[in-house]
Protein backbone atom coordinates (compact mmCIF):
# COMPACT_ATOMS: atom_id res chain seq x y z
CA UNK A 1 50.74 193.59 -58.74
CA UNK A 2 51.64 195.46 -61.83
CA UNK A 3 49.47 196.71 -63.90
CA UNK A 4 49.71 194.96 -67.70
CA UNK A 5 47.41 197.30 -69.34
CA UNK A 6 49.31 200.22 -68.33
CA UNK A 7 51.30 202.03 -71.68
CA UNK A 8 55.03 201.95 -71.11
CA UNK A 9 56.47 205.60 -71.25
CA UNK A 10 59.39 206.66 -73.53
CA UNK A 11 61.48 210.10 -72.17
CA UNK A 12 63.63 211.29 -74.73
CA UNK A 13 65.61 214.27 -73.32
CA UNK A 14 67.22 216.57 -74.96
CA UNK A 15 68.72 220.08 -75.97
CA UNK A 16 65.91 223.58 -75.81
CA UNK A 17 68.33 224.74 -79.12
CA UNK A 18 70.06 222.51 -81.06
CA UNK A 19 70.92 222.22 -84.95
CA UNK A 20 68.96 221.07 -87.73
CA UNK A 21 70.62 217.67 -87.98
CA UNK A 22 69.69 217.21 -84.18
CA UNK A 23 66.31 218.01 -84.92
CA UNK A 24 65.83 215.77 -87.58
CA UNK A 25 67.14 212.59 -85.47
CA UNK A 26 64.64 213.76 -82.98
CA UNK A 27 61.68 214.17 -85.50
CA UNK A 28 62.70 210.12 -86.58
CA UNK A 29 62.40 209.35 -82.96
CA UNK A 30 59.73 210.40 -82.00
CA UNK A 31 58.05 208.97 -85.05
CA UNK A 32 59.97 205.55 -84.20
CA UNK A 33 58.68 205.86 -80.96
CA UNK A 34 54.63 205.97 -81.23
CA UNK A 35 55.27 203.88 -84.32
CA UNK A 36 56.31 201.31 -82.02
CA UNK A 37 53.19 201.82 -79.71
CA UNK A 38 54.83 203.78 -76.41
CA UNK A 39 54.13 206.88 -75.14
CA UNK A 40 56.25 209.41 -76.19
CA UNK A 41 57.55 211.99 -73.23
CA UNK A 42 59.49 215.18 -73.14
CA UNK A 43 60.00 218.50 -71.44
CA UNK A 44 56.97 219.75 -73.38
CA UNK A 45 58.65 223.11 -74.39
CA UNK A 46 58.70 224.35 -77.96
CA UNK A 47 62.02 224.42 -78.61
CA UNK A 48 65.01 222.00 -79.86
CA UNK A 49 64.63 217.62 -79.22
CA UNK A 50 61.33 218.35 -77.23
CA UNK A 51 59.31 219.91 -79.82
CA UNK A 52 60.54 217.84 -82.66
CA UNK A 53 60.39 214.68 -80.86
CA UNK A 54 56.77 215.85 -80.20
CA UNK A 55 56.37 216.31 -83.33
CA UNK A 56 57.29 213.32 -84.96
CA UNK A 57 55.42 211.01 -82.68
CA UNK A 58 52.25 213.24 -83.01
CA UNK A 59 52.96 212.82 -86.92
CA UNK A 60 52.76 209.18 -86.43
CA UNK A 61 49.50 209.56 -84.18
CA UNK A 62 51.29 208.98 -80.85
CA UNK A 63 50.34 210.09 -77.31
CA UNK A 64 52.64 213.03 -75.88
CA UNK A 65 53.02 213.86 -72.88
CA UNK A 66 54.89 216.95 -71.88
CA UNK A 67 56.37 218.16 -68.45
CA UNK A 68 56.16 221.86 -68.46
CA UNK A 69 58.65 223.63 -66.11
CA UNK A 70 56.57 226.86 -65.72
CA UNK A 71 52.91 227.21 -64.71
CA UNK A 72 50.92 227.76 -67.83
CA UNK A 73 49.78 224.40 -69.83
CA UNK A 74 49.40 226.91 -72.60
CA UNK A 75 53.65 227.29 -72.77
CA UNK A 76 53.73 223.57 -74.62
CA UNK A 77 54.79 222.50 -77.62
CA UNK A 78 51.50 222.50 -80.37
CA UNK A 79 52.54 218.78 -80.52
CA UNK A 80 51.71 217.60 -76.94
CA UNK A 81 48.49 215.83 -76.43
CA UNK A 82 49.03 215.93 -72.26
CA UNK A 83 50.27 218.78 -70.88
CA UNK A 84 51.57 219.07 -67.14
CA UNK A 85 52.26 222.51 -66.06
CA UNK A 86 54.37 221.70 -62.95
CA UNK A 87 56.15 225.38 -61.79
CA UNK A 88 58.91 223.54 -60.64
CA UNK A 89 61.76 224.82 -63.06
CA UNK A 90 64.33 222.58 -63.57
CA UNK A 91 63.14 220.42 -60.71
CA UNK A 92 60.49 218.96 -63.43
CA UNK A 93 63.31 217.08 -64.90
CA UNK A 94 63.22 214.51 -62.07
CA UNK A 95 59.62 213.69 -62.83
CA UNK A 96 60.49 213.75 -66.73
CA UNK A 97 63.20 210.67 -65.72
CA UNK A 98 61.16 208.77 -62.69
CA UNK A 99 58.30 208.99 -65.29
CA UNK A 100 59.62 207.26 -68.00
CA UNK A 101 60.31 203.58 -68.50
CA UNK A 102 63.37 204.09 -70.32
CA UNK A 103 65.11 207.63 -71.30
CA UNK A 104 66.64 208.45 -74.38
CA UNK A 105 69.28 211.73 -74.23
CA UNK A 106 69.77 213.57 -77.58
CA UNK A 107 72.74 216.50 -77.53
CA UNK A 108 71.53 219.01 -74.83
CA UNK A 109 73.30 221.34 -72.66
CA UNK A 110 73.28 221.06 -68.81
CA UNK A 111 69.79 220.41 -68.05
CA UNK A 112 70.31 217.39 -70.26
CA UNK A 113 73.44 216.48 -68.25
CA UNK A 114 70.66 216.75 -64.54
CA UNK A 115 68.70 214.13 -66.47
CA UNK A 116 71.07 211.95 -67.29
CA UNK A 117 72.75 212.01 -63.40
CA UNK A 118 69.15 211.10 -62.74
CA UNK A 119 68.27 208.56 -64.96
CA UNK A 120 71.43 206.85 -63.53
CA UNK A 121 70.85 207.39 -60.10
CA UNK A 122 67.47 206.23 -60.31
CA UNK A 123 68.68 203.30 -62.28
CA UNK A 124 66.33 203.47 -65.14
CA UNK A 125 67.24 202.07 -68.61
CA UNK A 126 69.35 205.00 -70.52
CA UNK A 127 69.88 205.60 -74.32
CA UNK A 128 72.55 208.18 -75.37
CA UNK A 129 71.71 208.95 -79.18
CA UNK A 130 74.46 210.68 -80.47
CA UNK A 131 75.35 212.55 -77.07
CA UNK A 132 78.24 212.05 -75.02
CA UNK A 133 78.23 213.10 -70.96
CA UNK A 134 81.96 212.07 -70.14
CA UNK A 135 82.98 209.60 -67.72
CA UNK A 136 80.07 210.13 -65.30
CA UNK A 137 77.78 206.70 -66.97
CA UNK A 138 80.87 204.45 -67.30
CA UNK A 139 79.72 202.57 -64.56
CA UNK A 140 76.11 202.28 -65.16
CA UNK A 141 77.08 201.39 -68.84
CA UNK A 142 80.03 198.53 -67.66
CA UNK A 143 76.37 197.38 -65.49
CA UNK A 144 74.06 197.43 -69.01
CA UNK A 145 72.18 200.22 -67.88
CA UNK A 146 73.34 202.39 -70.58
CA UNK A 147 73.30 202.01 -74.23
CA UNK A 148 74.84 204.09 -77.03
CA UNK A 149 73.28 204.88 -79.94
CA UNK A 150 73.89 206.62 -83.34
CA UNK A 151 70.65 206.51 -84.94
CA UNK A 152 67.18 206.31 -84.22
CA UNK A 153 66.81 202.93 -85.46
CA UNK A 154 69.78 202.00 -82.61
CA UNK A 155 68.01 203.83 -80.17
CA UNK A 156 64.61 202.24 -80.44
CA UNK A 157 66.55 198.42 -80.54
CA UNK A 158 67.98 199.57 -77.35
CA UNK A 159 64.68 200.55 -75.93
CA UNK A 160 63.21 196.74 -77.10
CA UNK A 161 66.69 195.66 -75.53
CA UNK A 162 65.42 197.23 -71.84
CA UNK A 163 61.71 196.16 -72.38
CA UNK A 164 62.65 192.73 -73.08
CA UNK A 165 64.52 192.77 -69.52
CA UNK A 166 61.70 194.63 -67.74
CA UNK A 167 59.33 192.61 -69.17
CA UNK A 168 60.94 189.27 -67.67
C-alpha cells in the first residue's frame, strides 16, 4: 500500500563547478522546487548545481536533503537541512537517483553523465535542463521517460507532467 502522506522527492543533479549562468538556473530551481511543495535533493556538496539548488529551495523554506559522498555530515552545503554522510564516493549517486521521484540533470561533467545512465536504467522520470548526454536517452525519451527542458519553469511542468502519471 503506498504511503499518501509520504513527500515526493525532487533530485536535481548536476555539475561540482559550473558557470554563473548555470548557477543561477539552479538557484530558480531549487526555489521552483520547494515553492511547489517537494523535497528538494542533491549531492549535498558545496559546490556548482548542488549548492545553489540548495540554496534556492532553502530560500524558499524548502526541505533539503543532501547525499554526501565522503564521511563527514559536516562536508555539506550550509543550505542542506538533512545531511547523509554515506562514504561511498561516487557510488552515492545511485542512492541520489533511486531516491528521488523524478531527477532533474543541469550541465555536469561525468558524474552527472553516471546519474543520468541511472536514472534511465532505473526507469525513473528524467528532466534534462539545459544539458545534453548524446544519444545514450534517445530511447528512454522516444518511451516519455525523458523530458527536455530550457528553463526552470519547463523543468518544473515536466516534473507535474511525471507526477500526474505517477499519481494515476
Amino acid at each position: 500500500m503506498a504511503n499518501s502522506r509520504r513527500r515526493r522527492i525532487i533530485g536535481v543533479m548536476g555539475g561540482g563547478k559550473v558557470d554563473k549562468e548555470t548557477a543561477r538556473m539552479a538557484t530558480e530551481l531549487g526555489r521552483r522546487v520547494a515553492e511547489a511543495g517537494y523535497v528538494l535533493l542533491t549531492g549535498g556538496r558545496p559546490a556548482g548545481v548542488m549548492d545553489a539548488a540548495s540554496q534556492g529551495a532553502h530560500q524558499a523554506q524548502g526541505l533539503v536533503i543532501g547525499i554526501l559522498p565522503g564521511p563527514d555530515p559536516d562536508d555539506s552545503s550550509a543550505f542542506v537541512d538533512i545531511v547523509i554522510a554515506t562514504n561511498l564516493a561516487d557510488g552515492r549517486n545511485l542512492i541520489n537517483i533511486l531516491s528521488s521521484d523524478v531527477v532533474i540533470a543541469c550541465p555536469g561533467g561525468a558524474g552527472t553523465l553516471t546519474e543520468v545512465g541511472m536514472a534511465i536504467k532505473n526507469k525513473k522520470p528524467l528532466v534534462l535542463l539545459n544539458f545534453d548526454p548524446g544519444p545514450t536517452v534517445l530511447d528512454a525519451e522516444s518511451q516519455g521517460r525523458v523530458i527536455r527542458a530550457s528553463t526552470p519553469t519547463e523543468a518544473m511542468a515536466a516534473v507535474q507532467k511525471f507526477m500526474e502519471k505517477i499519481k494515476s
